[in-house]
Protein backbone atom coordinates (compact mmCIF):
# COMPACT_ATOMS: atom_id res chain seq x y z
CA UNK A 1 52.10 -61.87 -72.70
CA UNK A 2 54.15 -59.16 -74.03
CA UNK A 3 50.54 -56.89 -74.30
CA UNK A 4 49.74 -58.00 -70.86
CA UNK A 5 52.53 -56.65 -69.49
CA UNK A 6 52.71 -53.28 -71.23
CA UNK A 7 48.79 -52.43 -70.29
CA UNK A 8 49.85 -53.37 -66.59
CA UNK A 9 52.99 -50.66 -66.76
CA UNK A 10 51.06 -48.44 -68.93
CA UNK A 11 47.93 -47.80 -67.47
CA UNK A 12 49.60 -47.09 -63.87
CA UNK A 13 51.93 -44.82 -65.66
CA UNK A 14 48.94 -43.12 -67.43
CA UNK A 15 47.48 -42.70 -64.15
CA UNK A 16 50.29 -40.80 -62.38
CA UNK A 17 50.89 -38.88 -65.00
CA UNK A 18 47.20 -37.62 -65.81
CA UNK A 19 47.33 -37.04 -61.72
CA UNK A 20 44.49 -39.15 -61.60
CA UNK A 21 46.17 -41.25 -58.59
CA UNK A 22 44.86 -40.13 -55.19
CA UNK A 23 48.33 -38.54 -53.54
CA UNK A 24 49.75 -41.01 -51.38
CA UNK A 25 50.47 -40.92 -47.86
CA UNK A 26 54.23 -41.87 -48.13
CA UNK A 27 56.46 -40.58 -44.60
CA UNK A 28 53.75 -39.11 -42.44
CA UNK A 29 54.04 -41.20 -39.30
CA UNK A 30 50.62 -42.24 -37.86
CA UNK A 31 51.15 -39.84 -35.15
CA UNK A 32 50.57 -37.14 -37.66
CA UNK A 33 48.14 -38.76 -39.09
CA UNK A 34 45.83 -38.94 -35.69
CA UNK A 35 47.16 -34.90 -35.20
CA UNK A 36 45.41 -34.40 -38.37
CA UNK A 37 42.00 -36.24 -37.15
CA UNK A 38 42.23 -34.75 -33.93
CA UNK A 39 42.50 -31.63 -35.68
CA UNK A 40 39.40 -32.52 -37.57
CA UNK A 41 37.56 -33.18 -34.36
CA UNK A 42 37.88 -29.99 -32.96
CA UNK A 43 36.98 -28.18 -35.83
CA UNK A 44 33.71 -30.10 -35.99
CA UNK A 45 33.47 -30.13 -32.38
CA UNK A 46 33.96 -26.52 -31.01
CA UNK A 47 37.52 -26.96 -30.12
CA UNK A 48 36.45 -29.94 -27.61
CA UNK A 49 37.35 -33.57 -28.38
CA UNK A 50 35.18 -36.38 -29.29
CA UNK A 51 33.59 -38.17 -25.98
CA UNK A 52 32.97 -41.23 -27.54
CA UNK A 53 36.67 -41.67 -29.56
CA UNK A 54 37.95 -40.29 -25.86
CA UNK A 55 36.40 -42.95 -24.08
CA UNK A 56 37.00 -45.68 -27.30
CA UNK A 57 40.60 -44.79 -26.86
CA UNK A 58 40.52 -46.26 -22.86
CA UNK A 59 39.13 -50.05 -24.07
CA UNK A 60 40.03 -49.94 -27.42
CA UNK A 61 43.27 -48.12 -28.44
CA UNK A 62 43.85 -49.06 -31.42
CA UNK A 63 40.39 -48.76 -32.71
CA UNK A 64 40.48 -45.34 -31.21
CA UNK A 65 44.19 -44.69 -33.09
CA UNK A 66 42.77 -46.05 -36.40
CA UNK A 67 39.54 -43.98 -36.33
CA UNK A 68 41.49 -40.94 -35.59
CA UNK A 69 44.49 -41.66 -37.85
CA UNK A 70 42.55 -43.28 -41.26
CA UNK A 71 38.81 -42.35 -41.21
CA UNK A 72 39.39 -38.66 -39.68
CA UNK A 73 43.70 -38.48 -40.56
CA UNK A 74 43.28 -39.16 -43.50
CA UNK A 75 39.87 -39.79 -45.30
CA UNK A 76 38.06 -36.39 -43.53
CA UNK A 77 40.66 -34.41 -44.03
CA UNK A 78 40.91 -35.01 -48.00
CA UNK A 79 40.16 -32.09 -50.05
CA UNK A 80 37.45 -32.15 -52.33
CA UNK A 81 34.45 -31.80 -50.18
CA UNK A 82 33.62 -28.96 -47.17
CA UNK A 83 32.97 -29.93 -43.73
CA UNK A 84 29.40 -28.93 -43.90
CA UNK A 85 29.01 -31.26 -47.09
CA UNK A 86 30.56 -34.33 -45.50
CA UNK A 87 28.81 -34.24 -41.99
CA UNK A 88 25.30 -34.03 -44.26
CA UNK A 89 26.53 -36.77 -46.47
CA UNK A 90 27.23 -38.57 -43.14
CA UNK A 91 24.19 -38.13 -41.77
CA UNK A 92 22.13 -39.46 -44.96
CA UNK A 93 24.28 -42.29 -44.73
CA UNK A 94 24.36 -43.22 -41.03
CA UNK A 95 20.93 -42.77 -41.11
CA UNK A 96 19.87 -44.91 -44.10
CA UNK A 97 22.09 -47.79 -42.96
CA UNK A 98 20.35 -47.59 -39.44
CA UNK A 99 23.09 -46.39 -37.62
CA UNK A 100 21.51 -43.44 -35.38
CA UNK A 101 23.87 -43.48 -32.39
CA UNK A 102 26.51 -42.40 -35.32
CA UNK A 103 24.02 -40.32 -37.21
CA UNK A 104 23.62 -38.63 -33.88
CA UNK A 105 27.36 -37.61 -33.38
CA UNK A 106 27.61 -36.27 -37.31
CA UNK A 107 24.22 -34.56 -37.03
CA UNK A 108 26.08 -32.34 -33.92
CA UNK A 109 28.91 -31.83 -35.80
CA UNK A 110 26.44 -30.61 -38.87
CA UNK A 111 24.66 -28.16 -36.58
CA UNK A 112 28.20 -26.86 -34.91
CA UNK A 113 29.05 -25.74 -38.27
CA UNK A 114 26.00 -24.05 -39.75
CA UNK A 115 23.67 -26.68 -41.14
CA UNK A 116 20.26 -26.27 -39.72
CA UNK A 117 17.60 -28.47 -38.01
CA UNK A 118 15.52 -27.80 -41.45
CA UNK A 119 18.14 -29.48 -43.33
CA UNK A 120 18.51 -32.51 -41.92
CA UNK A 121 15.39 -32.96 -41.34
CA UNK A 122 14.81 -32.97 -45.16
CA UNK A 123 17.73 -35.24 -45.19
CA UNK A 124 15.66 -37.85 -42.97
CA UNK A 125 12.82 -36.98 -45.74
CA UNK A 126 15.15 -37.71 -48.05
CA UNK A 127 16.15 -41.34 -46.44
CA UNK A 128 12.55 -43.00 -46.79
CA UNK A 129 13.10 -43.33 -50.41
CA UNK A 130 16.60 -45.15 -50.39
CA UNK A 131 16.19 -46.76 -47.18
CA UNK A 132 12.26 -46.95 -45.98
CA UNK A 133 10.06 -45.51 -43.53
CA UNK A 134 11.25 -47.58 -40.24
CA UNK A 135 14.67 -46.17 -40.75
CA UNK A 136 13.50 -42.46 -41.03
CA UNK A 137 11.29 -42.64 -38.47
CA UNK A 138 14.29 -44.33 -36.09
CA UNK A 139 16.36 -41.43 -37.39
CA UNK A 140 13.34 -38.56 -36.69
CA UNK A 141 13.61 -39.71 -33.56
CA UNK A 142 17.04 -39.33 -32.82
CA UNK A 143 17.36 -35.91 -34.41
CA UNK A 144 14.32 -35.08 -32.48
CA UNK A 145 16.19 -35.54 -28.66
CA UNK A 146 19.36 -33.91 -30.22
CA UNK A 147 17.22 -30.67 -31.39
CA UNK A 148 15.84 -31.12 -27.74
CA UNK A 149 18.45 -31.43 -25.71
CA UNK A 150 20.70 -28.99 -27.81
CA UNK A 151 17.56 -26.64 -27.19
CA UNK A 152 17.36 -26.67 -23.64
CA UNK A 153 20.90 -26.22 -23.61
CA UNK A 154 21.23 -23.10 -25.44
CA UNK A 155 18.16 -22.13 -22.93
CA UNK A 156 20.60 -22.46 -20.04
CA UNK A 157 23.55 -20.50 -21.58
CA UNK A 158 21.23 -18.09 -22.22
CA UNK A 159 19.87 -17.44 -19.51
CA UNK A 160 16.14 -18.54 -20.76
CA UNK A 161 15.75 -21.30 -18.79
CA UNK A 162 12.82 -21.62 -17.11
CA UNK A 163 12.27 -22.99 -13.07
């Protein structure tokens, strides 16, 4: 018992000390916490907020408080990774688990900050092996309206439009 105990106070302690603990979140309120993911937002969003999480927050506060708080607050905003890294991990992942309405959102925020239609489109190449063919192909699809309507778009602000 008396080894039990010491390996349960000793291999937290090791932790700590080697820094290997994540840092804890200790006395931020979750008000700073959703600061921080709104933050986030508009860095990946071109200094606009999220329309979905916006209109998330009018039926569903607190989903819209957590989402902003834990998964952008504080999980987003960890160090370790650049924005441009995480929104094409996100995309892989969205898009291998099926989830293209998601995808869709992270593969905006992916082109906002420099990644390129190229790109994820090798990421959707990428996604057939993990995840098969219908899923790629329900993710082409997607990123193909995005590139569209992001196209026509740019058309219009730049005056290319055509009547």
């Amino acid at each position: 018992m008396l080894r039990q105990l010491r390996s349960q106070v000793a291999i937290p302690g090791a932790v700590a000390l080697l820094g290997l603990a994540s840092q804890p979140v200790f006395g931020q309120t979750t008000e700073e916490r959703r600061e921080r993911g709104a933050a986030v937002v508009r860095e990946l969003n071109n200094g606009k907020t999220q329309p979905n999480l916006e209109a998330m927050r009018q039926e569903f506060p607190f989903l819209a408080e957590a989402t902003e708080a834990y998964a952008l607050g504080d999980v987003w905003s960890r160090p370790g990774l650049d924005n441009r890294t995480r929104q094409l991990a996100a995309v892989a992942a969205f898009a291998a688990i099926g989830e293209t309405a998601m995808m869709r959102v992270h593969a905006g925020y992916a082109l906002n900050i420099g990644a390129t239609e190229e790109e994820l489109k090798e990421l959707i190449y990428m996604v057939t092996v993990p995840a098969g063919f219908p899923r790629a192909i329900a993710a082409s699809q997607t990123l193909s309206q995005l590139f569209e309507e992001r196209r026509a778009v740019n058309e219009v602000e730049n005056g290319e439009a055509r009547p």
